[in-house]
N, C-alpha and C. Protein backbone atom coordinates (compact mmCIF):
# COMPACT_ATOMS: atom_id res chain seq x y z
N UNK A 1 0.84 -1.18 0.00
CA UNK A 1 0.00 0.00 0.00
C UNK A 1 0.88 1.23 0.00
N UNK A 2 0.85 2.15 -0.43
CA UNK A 2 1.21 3.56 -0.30
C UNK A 2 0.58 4.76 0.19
N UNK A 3 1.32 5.55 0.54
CA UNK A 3 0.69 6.45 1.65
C UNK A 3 1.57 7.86 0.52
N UNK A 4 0.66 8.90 0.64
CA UNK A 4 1.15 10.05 0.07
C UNK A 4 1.93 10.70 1.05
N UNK A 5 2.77 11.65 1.03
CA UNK A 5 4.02 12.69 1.61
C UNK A 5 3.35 13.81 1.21
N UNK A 6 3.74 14.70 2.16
CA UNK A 6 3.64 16.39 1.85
C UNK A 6 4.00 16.78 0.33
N UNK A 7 3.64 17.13 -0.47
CA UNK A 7 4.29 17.62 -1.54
C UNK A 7 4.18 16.71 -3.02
N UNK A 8 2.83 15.87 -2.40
CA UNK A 8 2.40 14.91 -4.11
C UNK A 8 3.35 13.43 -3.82
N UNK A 9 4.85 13.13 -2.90
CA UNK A 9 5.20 12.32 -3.20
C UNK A 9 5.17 11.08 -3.04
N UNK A 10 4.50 9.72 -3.73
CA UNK A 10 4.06 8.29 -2.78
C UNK A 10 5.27 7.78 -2.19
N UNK A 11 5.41 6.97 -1.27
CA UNK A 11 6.18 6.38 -0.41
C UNK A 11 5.39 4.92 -0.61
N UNK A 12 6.44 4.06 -0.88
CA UNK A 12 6.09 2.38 -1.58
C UNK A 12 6.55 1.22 -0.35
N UNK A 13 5.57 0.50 -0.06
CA UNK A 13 6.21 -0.46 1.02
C UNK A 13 4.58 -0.80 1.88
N UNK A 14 4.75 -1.57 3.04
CA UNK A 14 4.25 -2.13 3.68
C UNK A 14 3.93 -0.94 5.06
N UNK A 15 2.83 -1.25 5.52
CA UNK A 15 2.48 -0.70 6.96
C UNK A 15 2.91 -1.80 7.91
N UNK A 16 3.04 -1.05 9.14
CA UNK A 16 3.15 -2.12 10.15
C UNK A 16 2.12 -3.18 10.56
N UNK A 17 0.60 -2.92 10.73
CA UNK A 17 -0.38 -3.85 10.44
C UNK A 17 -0.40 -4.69 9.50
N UNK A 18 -0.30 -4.56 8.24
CA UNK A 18 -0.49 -5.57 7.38
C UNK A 18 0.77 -6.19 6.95
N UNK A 19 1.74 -5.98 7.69
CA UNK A 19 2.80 -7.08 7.82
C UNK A 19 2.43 -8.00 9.06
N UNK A 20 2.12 -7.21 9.90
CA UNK A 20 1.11 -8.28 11.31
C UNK A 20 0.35 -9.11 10.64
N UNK A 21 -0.18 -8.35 10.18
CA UNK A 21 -1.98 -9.29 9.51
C UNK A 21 -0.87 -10.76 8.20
N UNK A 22 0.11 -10.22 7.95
CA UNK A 22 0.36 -11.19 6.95
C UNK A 22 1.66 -12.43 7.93
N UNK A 23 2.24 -11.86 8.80
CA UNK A 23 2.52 -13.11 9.50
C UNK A 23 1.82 -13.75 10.34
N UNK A 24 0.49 -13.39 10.60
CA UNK A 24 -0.53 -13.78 11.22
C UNK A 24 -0.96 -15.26 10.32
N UNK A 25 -1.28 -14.53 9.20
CA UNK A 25 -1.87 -15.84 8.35
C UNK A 25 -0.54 -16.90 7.99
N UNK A 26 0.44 -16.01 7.66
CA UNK A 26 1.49 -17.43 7.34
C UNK A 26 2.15 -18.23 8.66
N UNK A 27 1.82 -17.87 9.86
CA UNK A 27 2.21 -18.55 11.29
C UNK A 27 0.37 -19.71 11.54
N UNK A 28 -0.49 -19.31 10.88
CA UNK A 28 -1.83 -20.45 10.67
C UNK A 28 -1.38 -21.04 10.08
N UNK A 29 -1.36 -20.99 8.77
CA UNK A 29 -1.14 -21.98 7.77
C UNK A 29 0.09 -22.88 8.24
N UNK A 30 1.22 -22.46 9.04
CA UNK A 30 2.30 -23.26 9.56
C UNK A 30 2.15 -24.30 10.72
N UNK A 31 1.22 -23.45 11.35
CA UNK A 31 0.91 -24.53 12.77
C UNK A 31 -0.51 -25.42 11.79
N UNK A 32 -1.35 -25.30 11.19
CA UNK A 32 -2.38 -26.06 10.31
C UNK A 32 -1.10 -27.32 10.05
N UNK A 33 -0.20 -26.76 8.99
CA UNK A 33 0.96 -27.73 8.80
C UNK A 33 1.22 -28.59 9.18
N UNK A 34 1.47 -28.01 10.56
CA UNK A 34 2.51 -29.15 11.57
C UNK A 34 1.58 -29.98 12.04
N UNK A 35 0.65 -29.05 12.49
CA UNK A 35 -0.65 -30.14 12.98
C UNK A 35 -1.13 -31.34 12.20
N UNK A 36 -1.26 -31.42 11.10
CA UNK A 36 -1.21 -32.41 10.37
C UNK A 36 -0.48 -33.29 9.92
N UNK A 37 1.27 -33.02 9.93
CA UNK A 37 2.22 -33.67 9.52
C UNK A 37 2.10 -34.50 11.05
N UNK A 38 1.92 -33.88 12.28
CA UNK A 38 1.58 -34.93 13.70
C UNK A 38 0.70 -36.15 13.53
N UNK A 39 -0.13 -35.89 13.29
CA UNK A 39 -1.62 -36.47 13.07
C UNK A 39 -1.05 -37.27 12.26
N UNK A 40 -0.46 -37.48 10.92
CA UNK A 40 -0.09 -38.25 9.89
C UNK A 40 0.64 -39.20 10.67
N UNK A 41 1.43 -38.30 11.16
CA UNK A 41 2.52 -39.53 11.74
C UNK A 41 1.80 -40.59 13.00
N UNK A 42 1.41 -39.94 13.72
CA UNK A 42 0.30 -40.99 14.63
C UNK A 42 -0.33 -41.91 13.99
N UNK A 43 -1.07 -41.80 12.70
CA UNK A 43 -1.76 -42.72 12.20
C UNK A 43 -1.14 -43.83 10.98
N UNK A 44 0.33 -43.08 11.14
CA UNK A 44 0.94 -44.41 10.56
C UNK A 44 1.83 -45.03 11.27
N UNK A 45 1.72 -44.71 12.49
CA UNK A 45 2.37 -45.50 13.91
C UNK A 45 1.30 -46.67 13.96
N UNK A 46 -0.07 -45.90 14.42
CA UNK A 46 -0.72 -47.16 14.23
C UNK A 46 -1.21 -48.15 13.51
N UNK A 47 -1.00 -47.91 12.21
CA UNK A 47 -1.31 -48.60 11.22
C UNK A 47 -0.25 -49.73 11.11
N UNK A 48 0.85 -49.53 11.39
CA UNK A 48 2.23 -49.74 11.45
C UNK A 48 1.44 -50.90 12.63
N UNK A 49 1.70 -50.63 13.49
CA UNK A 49 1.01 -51.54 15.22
C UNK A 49 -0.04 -52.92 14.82
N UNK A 50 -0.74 -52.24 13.68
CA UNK A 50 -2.20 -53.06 14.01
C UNK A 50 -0.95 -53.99 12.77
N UNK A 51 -1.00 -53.50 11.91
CA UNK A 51 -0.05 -54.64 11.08
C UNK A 51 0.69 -55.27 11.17
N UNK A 52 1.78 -55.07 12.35
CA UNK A 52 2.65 -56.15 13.05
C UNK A 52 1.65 -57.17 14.39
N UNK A 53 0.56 -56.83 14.66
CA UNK A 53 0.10 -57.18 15.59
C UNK A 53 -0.92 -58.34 14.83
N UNK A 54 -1.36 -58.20 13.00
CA UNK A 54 -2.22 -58.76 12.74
C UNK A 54 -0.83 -60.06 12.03
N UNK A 55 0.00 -59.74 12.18
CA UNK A 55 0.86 -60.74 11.38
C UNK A 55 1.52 -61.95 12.12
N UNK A 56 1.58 -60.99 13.91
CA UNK A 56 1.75 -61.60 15.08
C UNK A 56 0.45 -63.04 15.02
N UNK A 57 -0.83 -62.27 14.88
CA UNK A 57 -1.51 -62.93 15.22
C UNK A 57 -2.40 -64.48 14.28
N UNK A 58 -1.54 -64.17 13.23
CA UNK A 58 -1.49 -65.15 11.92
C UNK A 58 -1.02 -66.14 12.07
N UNK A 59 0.56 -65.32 12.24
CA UNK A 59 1.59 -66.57 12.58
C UNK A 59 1.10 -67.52 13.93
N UNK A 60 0.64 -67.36 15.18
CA UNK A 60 0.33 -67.71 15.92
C UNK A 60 -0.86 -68.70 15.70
N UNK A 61 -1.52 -68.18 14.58
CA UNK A 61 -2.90 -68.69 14.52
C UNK A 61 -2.22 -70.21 13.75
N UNK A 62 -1.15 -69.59 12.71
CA UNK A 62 -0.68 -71.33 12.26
C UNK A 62 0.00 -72.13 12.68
N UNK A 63 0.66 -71.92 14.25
CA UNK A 63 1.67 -73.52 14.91
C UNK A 63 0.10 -73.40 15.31
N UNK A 64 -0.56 -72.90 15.57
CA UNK A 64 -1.91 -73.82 16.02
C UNK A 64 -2.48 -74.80 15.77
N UNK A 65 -3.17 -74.36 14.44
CA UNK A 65 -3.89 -75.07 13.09
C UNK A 65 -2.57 -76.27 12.58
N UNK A 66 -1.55 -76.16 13.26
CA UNK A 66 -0.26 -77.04 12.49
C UNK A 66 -0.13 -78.38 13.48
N UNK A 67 -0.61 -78.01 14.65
CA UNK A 67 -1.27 -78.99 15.79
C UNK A 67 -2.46 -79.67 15.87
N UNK A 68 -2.32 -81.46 16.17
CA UNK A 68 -3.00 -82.06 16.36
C UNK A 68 -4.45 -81.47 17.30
N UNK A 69 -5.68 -81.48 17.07
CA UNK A 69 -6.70 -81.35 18.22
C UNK A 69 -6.57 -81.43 19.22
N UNK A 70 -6.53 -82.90 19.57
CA UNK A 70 -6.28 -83.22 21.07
C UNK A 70 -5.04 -82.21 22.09
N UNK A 71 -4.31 -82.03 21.02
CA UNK A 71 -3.02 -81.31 22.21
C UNK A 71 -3.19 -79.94 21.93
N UNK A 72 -4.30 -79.33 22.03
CA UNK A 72 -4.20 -77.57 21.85
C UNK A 72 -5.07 -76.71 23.24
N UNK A 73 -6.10 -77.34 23.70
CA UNK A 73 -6.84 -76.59 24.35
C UNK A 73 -6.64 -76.86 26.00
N UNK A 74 -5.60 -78.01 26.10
CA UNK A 74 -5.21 -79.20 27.34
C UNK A 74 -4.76 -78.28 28.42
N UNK A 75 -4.99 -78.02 29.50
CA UNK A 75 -3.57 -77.06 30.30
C UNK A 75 -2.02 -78.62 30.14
N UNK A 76 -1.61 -76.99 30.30
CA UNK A 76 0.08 -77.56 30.30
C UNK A 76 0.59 -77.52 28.93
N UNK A 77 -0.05 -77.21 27.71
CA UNK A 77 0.44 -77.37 26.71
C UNK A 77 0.70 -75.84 26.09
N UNK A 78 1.51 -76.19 25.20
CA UNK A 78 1.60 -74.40 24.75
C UNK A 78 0.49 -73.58 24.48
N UNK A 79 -0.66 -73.91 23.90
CA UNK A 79 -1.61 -73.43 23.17
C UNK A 79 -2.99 -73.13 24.04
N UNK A 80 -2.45 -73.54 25.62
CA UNK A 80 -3.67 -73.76 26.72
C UNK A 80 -4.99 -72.97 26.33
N UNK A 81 -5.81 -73.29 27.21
CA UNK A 81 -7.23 -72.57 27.19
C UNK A 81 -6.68 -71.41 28.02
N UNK A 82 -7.02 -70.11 27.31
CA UNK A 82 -7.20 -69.26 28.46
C UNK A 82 -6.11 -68.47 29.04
N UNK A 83 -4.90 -68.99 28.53
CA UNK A 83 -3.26 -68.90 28.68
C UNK A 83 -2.68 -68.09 27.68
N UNK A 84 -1.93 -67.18 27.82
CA UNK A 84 -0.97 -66.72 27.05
C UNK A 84 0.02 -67.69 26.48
N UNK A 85 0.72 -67.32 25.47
CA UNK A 85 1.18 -68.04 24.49
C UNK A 85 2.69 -67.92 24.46
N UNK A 86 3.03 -68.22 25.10
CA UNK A 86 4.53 -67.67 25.87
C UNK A 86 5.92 -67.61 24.64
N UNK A 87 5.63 -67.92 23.40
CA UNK A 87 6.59 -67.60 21.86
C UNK A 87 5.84 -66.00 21.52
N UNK A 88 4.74 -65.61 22.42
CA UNK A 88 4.63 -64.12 21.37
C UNK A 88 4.40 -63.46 22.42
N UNK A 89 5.07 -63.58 23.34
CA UNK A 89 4.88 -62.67 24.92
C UNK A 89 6.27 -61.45 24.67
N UNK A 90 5.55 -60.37 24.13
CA UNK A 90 6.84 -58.87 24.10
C UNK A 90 7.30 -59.35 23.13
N UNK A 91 7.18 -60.27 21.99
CA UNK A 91 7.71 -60.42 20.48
C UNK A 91 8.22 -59.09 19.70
N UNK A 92 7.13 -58.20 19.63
CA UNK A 92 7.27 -57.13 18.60
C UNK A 92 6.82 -55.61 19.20
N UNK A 93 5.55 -55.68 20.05
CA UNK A 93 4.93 -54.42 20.65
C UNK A 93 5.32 -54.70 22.13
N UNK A 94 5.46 -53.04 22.89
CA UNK A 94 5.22 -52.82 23.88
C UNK A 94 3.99 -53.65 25.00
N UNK A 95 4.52 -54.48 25.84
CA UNK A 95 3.49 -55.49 26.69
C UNK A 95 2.62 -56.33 25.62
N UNK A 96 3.12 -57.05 24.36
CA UNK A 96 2.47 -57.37 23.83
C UNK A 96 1.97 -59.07 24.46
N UNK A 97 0.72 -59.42 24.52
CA UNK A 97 1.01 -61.03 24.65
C UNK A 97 -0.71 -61.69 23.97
N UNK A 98 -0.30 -62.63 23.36
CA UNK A 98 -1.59 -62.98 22.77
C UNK A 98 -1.87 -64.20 23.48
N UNK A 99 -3.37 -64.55 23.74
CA UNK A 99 -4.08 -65.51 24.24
C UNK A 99 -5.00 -66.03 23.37
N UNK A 100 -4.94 -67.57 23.90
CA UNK A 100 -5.68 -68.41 23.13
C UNK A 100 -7.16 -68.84 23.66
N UNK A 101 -8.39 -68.57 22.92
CA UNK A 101 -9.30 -69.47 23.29
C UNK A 101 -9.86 -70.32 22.66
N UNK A 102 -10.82 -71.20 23.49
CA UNK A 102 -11.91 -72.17 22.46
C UNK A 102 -13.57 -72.02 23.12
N UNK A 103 -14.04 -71.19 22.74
CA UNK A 103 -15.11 -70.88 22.98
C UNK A 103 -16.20 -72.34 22.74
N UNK A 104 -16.78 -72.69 23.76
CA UNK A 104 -17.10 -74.19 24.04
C UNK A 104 -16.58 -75.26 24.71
N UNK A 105 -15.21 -75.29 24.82
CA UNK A 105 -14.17 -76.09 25.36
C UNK A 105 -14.43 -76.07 26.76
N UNK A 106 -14.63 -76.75 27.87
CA UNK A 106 -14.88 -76.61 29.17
C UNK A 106 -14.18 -77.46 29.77
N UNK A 107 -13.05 -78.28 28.75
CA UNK A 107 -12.56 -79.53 29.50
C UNK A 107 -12.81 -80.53 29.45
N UNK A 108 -11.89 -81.99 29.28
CA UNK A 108 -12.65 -83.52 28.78
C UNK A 108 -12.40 -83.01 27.62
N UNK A 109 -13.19 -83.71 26.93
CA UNK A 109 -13.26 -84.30 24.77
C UNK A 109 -13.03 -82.68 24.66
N UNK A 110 -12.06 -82.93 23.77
CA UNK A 110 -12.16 -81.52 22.35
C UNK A 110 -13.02 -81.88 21.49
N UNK A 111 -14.00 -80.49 21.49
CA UNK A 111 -15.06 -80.53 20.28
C UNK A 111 -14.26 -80.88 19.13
N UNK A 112 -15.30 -81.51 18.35
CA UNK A 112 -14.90 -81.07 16.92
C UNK A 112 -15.93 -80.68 15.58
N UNK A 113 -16.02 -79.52 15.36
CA UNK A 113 -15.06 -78.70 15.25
C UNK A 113 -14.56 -77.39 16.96
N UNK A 114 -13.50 -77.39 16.57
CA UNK A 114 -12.95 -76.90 17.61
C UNK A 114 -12.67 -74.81 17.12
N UNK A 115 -13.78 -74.24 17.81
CA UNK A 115 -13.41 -73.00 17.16
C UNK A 115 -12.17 -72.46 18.22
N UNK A 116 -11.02 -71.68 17.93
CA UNK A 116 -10.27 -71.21 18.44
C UNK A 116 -10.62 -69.62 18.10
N UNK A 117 -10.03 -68.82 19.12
CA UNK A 117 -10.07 -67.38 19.22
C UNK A 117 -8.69 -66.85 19.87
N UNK A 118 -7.92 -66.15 18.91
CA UNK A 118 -6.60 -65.12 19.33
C UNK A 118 -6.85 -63.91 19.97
N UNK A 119 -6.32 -63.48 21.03
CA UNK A 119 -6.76 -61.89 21.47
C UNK A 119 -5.30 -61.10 21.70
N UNK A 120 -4.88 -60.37 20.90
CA UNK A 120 -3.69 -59.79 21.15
C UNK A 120 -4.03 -58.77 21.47
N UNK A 121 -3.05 -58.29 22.79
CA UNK A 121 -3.07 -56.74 23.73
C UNK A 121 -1.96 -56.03 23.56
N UNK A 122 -1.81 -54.85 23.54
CA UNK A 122 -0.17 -54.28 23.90
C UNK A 122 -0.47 -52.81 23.78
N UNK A 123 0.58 -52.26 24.20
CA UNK A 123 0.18 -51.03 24.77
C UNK A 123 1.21 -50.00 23.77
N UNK A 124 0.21 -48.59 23.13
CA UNK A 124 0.99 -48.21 22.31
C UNK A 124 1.96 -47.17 22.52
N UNK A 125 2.68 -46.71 21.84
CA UNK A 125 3.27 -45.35 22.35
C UNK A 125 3.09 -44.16 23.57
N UNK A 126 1.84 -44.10 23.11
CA UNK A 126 1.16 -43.16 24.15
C UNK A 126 0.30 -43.74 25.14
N UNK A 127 0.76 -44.92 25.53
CA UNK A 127 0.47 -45.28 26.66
C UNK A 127 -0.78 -45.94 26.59
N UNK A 128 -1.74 -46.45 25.32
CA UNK A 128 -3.11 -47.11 25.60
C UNK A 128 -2.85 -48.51 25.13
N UNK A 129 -4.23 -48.56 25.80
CA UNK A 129 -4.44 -50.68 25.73
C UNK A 129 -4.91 -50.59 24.32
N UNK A 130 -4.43 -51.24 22.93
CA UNK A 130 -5.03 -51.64 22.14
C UNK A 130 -5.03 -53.61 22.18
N UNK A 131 -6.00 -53.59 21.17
CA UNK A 131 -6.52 -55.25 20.87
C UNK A 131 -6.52 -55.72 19.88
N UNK A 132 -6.68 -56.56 19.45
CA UNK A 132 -6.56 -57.12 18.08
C UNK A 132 -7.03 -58.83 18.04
N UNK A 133 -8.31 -59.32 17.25
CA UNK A 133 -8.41 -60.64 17.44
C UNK A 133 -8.57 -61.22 16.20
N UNK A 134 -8.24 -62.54 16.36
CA UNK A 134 -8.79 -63.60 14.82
C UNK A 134 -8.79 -64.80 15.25
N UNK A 135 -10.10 -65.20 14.64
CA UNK A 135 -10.87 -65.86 14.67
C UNK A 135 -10.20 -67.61 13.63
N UNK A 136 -10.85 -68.48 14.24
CA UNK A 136 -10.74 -69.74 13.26
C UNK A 136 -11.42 -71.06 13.70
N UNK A 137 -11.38 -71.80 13.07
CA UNK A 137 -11.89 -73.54 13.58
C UNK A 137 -11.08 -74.44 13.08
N UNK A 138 -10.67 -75.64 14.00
CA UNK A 138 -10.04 -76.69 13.66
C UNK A 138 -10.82 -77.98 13.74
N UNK A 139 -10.58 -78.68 12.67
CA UNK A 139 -11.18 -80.15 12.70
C UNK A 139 -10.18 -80.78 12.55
N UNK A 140 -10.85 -82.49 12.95
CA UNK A 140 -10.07 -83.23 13.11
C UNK A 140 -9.44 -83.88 11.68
């Protein structure tokens, strides 16, 4: 903007306000920025999490399915009812540990079919409980 002088002459340049007013808007648009480059990164932390946690929980799901019936749901065996799974205890995530169930199983005869259920827990960066489960059935 220009401002006239005594004597007809313009004077070329900026006021002190609308240099305010213009680092005003380019200090928004910067924190908008950052705020989002945060946010990005959080959500490919967790994406990152749930994907090591769903690969955790695959692999786990197959020495399962790679096991006879009878020896999976037994206490004392790796794969117990109800028991953590002590090959994926702190594997990959923070407090991670996955547990096995068989929803029906009460002890005595293994059903068959035998449905099994994975529940993986672990705690993320910022300190929360996430979960993660998968599902399957084994026959004999």
């Amino acid at each position: 903007m220009s401002t006239s002088k005594p004597g007809g002459r313009s004077r070329g340049g900026f006021t002190l306000v609308e240099l305010m007013i213009a680092i005003t808007v380019l200090l928004v648009a910067v924190l908008g920025t950052f705020s989002s480059q945060l946010r990005a990164r959080e959500l490919i932390q967790t994406t990152r999490e749930t994907a090591i946690a769903t690969a955790d929980l695959r692999a786990a799901m197959e020495r399962i399915l790679l096991r006879p019936i009878d020896q999976l749901p037994i206490a004392g065996s790796a794969f117990a009812d109800d028991q953590p799974i002590a090959q994926f205890e702190g594997l990959h995530l923070t407090d991670q540990r996955i547990v096995a169930d068989y929803p029906g199983y009460t002890g005595g005869a293994v059903p068959d079919p035998l449905p099994i259920v994975l529940t993986m827990t672990w705690t993320d960066p910022r300190g929360r409980p996430r979960t993660e489960t998968l599902r399957s059935m084994k026959t004999r």
